[in-house]
C-alpha atoms as a PDB file:
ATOM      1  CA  UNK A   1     129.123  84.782  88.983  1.00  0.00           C
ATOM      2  CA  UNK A   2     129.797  87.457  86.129  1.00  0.00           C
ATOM      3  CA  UNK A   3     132.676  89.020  85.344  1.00  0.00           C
ATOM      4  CA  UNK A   4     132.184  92.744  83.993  1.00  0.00           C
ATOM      5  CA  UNK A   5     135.392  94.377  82.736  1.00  0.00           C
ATOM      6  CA  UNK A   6     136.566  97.620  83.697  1.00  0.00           C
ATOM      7  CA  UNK A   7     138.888  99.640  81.667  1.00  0.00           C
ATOM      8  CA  UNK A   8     141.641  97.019  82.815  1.00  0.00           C
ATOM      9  CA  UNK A   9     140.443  95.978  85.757  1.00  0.00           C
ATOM     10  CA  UNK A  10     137.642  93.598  87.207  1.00  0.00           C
ATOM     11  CA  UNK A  11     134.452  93.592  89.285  1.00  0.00           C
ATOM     12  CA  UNK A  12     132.661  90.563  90.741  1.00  0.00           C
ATOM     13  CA  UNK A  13     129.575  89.865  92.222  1.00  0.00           C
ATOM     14  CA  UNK A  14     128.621  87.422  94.690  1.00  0.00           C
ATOM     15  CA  UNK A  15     124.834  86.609  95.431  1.00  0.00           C
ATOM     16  CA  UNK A  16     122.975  83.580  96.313  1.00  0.00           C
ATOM     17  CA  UNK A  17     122.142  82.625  92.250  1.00  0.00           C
ATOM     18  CA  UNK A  18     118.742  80.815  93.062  1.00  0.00           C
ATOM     19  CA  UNK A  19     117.508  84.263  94.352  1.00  0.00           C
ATOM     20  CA  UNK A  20     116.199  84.791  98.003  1.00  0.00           C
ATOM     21  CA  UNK A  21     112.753  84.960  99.210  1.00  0.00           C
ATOM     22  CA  UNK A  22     110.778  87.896 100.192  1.00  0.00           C
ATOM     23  CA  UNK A  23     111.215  88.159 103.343  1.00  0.00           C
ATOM     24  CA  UNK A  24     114.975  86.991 103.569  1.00  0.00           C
ATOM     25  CA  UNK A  25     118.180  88.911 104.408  1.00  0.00           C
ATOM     26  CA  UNK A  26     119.531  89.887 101.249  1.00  0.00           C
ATOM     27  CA  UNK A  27     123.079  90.175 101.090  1.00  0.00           C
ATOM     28  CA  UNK A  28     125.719  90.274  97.966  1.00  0.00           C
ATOM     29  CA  UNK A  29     129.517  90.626  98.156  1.00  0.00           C
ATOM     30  CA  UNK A  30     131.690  92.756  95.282  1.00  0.00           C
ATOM     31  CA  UNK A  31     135.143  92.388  94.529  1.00  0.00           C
ATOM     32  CA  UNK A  32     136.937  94.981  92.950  1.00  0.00           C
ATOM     33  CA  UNK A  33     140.585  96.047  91.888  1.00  0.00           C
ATOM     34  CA  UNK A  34     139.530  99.618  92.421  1.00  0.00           C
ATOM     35  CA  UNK A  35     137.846 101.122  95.095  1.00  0.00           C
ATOM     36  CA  UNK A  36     134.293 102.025  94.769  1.00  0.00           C
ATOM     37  CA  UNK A  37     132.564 105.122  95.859  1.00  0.00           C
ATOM     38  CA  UNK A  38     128.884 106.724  95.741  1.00  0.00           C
ATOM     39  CA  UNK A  39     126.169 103.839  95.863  1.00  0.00           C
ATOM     40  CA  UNK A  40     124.983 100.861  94.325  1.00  0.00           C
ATOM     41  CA  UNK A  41     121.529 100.552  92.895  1.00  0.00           C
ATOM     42  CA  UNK A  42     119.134  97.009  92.808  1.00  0.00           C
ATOM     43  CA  UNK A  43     117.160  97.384  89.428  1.00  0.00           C
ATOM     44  CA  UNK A  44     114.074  95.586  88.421  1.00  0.00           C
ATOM     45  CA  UNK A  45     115.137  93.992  85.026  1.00  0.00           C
ATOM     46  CA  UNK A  46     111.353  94.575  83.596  1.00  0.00           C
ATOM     47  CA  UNK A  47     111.892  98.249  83.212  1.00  0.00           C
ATOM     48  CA  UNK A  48     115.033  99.055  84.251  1.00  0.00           C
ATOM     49  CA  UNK A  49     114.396 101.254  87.101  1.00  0.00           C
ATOM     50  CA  UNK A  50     116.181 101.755  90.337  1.00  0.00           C
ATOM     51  CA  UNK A  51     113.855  99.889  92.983  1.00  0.00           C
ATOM     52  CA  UNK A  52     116.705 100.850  95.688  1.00  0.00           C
ATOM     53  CA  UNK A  53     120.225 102.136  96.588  1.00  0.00           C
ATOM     54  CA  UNK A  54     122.289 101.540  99.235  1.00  0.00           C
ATOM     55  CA  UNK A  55     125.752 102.944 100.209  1.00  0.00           C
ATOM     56  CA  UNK A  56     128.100  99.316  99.832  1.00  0.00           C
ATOM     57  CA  UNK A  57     129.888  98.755 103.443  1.00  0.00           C
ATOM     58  CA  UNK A  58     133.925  98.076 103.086  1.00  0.00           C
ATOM     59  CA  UNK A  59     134.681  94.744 104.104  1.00  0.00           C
ATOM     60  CA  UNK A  60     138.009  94.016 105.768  1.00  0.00           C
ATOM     61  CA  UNK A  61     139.834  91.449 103.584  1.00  0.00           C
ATOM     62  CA  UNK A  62     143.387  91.240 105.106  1.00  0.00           C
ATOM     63  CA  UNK A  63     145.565  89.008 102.795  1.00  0.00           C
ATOM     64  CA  UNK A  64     143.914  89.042 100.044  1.00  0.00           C
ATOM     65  CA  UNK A  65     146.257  91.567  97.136  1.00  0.00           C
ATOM     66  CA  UNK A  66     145.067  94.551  95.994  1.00  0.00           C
ATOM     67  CA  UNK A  67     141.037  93.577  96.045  1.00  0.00           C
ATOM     68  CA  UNK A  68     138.764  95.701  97.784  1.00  0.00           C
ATOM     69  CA  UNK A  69     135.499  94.269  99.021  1.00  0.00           C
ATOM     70  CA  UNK A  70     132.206  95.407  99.839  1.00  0.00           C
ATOM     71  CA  UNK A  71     128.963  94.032 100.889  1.00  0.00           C
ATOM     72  CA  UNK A  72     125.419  95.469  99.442  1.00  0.00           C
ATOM     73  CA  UNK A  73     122.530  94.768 101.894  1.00  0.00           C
ATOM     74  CA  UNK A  74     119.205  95.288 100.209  1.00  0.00           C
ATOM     75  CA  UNK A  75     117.004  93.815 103.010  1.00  0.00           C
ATOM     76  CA  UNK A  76     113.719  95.914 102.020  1.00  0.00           C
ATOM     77  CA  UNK A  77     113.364  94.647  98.552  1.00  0.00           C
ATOM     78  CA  UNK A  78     110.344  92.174  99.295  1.00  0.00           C
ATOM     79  CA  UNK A  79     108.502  92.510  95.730  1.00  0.00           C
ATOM     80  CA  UNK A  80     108.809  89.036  93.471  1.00  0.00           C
ATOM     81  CA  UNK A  81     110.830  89.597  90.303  1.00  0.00           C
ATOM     82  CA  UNK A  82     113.649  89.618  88.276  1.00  0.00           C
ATOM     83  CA  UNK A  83     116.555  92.062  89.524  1.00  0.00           C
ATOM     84  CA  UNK A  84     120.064  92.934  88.572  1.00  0.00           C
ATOM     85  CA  UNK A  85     122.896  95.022  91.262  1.00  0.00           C
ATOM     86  CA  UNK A  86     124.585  97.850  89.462  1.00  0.00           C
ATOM     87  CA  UNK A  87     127.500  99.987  90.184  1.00  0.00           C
ATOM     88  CA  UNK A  88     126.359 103.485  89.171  1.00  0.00           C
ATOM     89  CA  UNK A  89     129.151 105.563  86.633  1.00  0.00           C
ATOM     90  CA  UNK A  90     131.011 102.362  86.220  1.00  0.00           C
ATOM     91  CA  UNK A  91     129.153 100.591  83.906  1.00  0.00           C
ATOM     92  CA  UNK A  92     129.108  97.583  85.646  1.00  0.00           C
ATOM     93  CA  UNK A  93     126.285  95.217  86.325  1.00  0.00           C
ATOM     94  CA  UNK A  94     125.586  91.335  87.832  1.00  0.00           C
ATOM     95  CA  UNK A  95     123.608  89.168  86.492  1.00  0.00           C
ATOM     96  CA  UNK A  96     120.234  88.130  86.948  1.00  0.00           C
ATOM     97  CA  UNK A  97     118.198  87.002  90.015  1.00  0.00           C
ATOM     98  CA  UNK A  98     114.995  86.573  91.639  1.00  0.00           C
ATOM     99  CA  UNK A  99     113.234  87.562  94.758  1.00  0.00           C
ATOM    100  CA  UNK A 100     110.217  85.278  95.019  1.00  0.00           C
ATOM    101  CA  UNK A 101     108.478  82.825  97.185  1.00  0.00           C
ATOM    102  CA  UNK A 102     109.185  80.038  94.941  1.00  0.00           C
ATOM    103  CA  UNK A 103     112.870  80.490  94.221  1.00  0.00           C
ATOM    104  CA  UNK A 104     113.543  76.593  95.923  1.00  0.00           C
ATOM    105  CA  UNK A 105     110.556  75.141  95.174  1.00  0.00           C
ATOM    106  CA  UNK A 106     112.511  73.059  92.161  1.00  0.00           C
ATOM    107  CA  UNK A 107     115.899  72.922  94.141  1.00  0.00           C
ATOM    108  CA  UNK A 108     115.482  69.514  95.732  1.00  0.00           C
ATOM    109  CA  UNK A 109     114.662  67.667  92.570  1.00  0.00           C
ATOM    110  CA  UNK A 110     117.777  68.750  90.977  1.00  0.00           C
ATOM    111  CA  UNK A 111     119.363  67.186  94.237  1.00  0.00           C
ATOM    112  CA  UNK A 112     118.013  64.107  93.879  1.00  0.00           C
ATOM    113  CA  UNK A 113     118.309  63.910  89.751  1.00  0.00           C
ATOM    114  CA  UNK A 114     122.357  64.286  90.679  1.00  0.00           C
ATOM    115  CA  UNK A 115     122.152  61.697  93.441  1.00  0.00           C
ATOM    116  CA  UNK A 116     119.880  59.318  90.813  1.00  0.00           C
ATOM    117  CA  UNK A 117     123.477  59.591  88.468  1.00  0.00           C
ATOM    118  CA  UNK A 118     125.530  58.504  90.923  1.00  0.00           C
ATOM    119  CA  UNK A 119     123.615  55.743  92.479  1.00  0.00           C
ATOM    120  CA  UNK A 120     125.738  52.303  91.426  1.00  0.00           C
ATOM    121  CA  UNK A 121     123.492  49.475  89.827  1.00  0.00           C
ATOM    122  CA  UNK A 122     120.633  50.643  86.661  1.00  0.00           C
ATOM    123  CA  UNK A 123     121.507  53.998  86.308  1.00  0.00           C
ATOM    124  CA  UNK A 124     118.217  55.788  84.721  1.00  0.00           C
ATOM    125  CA  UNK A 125     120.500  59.163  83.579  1.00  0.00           C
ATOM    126  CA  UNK A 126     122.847  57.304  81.656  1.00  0.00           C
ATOM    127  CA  UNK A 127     120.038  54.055  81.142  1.00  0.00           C
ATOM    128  CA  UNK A 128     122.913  51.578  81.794  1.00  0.00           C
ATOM    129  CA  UNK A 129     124.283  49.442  84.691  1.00  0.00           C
ATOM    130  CA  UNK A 130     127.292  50.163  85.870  1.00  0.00           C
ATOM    131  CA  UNK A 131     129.849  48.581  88.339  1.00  0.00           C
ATOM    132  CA  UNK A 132     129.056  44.668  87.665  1.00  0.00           C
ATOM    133  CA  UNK A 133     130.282  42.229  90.040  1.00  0.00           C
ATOM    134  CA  UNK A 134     133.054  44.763  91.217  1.00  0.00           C
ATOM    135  CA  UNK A 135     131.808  45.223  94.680  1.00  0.00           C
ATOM    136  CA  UNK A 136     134.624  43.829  96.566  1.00  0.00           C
ATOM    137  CA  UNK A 137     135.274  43.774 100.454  1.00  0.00           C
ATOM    138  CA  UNK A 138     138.127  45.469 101.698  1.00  0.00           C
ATOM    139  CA  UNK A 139     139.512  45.424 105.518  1.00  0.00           C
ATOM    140  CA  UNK A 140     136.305  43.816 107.146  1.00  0.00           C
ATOM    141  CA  UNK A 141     135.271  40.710 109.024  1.00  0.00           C
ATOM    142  CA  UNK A 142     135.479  38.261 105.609  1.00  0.00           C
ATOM    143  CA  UNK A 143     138.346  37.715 103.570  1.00  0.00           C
ATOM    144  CA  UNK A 144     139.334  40.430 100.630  1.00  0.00           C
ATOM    145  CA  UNK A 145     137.913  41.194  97.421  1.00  0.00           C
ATOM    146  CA  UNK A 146     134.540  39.115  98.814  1.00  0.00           C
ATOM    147  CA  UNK A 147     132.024  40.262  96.389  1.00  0.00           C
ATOM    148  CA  UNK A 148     128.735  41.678  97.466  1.00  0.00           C
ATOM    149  CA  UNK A 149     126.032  42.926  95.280  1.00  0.00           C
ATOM    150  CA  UNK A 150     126.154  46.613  95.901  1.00  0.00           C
ATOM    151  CA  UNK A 151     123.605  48.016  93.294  1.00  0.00           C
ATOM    152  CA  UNK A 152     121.636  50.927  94.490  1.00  0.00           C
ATOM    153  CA  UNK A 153     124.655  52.182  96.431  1.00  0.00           C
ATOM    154  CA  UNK A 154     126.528  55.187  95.386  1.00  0.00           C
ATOM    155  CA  UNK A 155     129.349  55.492  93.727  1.00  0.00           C
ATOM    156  CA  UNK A 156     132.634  56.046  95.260  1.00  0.00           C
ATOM    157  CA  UNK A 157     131.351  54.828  98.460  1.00  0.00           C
ATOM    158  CA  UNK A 158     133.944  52.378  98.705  1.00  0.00           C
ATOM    159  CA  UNK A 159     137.292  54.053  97.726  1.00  0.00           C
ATOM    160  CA  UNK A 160     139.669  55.212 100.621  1.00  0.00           C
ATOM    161  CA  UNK A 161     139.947  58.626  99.854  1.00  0.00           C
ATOM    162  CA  UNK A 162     138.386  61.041 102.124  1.00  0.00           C
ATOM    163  CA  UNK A 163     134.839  62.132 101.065  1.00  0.00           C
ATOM    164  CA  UNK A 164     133.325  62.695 104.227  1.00  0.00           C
ATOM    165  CA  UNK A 165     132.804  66.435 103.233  1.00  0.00           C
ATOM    166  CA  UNK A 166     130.683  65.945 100.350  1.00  0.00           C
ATOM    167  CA  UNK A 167     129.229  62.766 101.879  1.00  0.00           C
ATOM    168  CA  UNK A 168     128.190  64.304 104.689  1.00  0.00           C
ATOM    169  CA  UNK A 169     126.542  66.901 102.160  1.00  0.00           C
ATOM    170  CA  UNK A 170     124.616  65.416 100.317  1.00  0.00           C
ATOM    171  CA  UNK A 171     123.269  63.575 103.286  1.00  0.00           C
ATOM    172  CA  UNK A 172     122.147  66.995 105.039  1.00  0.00           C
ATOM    173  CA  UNK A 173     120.407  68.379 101.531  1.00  0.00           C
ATOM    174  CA  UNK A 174     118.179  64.743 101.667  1.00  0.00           C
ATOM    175  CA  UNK A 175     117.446  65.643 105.204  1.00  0.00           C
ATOM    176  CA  UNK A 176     116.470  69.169 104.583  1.00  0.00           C
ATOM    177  CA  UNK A 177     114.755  68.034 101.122  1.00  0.00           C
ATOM    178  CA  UNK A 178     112.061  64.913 103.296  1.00  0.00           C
ATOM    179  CA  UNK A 179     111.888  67.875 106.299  1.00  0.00           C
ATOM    180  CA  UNK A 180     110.691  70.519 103.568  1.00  0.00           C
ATOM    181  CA  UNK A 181     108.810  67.736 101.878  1.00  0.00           C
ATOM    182  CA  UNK A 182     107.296  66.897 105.342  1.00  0.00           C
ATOM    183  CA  UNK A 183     106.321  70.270 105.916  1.00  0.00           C
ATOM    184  CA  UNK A 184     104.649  71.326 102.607  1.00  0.00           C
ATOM    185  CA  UNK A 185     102.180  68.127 103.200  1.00  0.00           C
ATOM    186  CA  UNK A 186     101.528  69.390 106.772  1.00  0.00           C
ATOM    187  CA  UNK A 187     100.201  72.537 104.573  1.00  0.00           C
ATOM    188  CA  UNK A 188      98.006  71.082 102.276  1.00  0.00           C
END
């Protein structure tokens, strides 16, 4: 996300920030303490120039303050490269981001480089081994604080807290990660 100021107030884009592929539906969201008018223009960051413009549709927002938000559909866009969204007369711009075929193709390993630090055991991003002989049973069939040798489980897989949100996460992106493996070899 950037944060462009104007005069006193603020804009805000939102936009998928690994980029979208050609032939995807490409959508961004602005925020704004003022209304907008007039257009918004997607320009190639190469040469600056306006590649298209698009009238931003008002978004109903009910509870939300004084914020007015719009979404900018630029569906047609299909050529790879770097682009920016602009606000025409306001002086306002988001940052960077691609349209390409490749915009995912590095996305899974940084998936599995974050679920390499939190694996319990040898740890090969911090080259240590952490949680020794702490693996204790709690509430099963054997009697409390029973140790088992948990290495190459993840941390926080035993506390009680609730973490079936991000659990359940980071299960479905190793899914999706072996199926897009799976279907790049069927490719080749």
């Amino acid at each position: 996300m950037v944060t462009l100021t104007l005069a006193e107030e603020s804009v805000y884009f939102r936009f998928n920030q690994l980029g979208f592929l050609p032939q995807d539906n490409k959508t961004a969201v602005v925020m704004s303490r003022e209304a907008l008018s007039g257009r918004f223009d997607l320009v190639d960051s190469q040469n600056d120039k306006t590649v298209f413009s698009g009238t931003p549709d008002i978004m109903s927002a009910d509870g939300w303050g004084e914020w007015h938000y719009y979404q900018l559909d630029f569906p047609p866009v299909v050529s790879t490269g770097q682009y920016y969204l602009c606000i025409p007369g306001k002086k306002v711009r988001s940052a960077l981001f691609t349209i390409g075929g490749q915009i995912y193709s590095a996305y899974q390993e940084d998936a599995l480089v974050f679920m390499r630090q939190q694996r319990c055991g040898y740890n090969p991003f911090l080259d240590c081994v952490c949680h020794r002989r702490d693996g204790r049973s709690m509430y099963g069939p054997m009697p409390d604080s029973t140790y088992y040798d948990l290495s190459d489980g993840w941390h926080d897989a035993g506390d009680q807290l609730k973490y079936l949100i991000t659990g359940s996460n980071a299960t479905a992106k190793k899914m999706v990660t072996a199926e897009n493996a799976k279907k790049r070899e069927e490719k080749i």
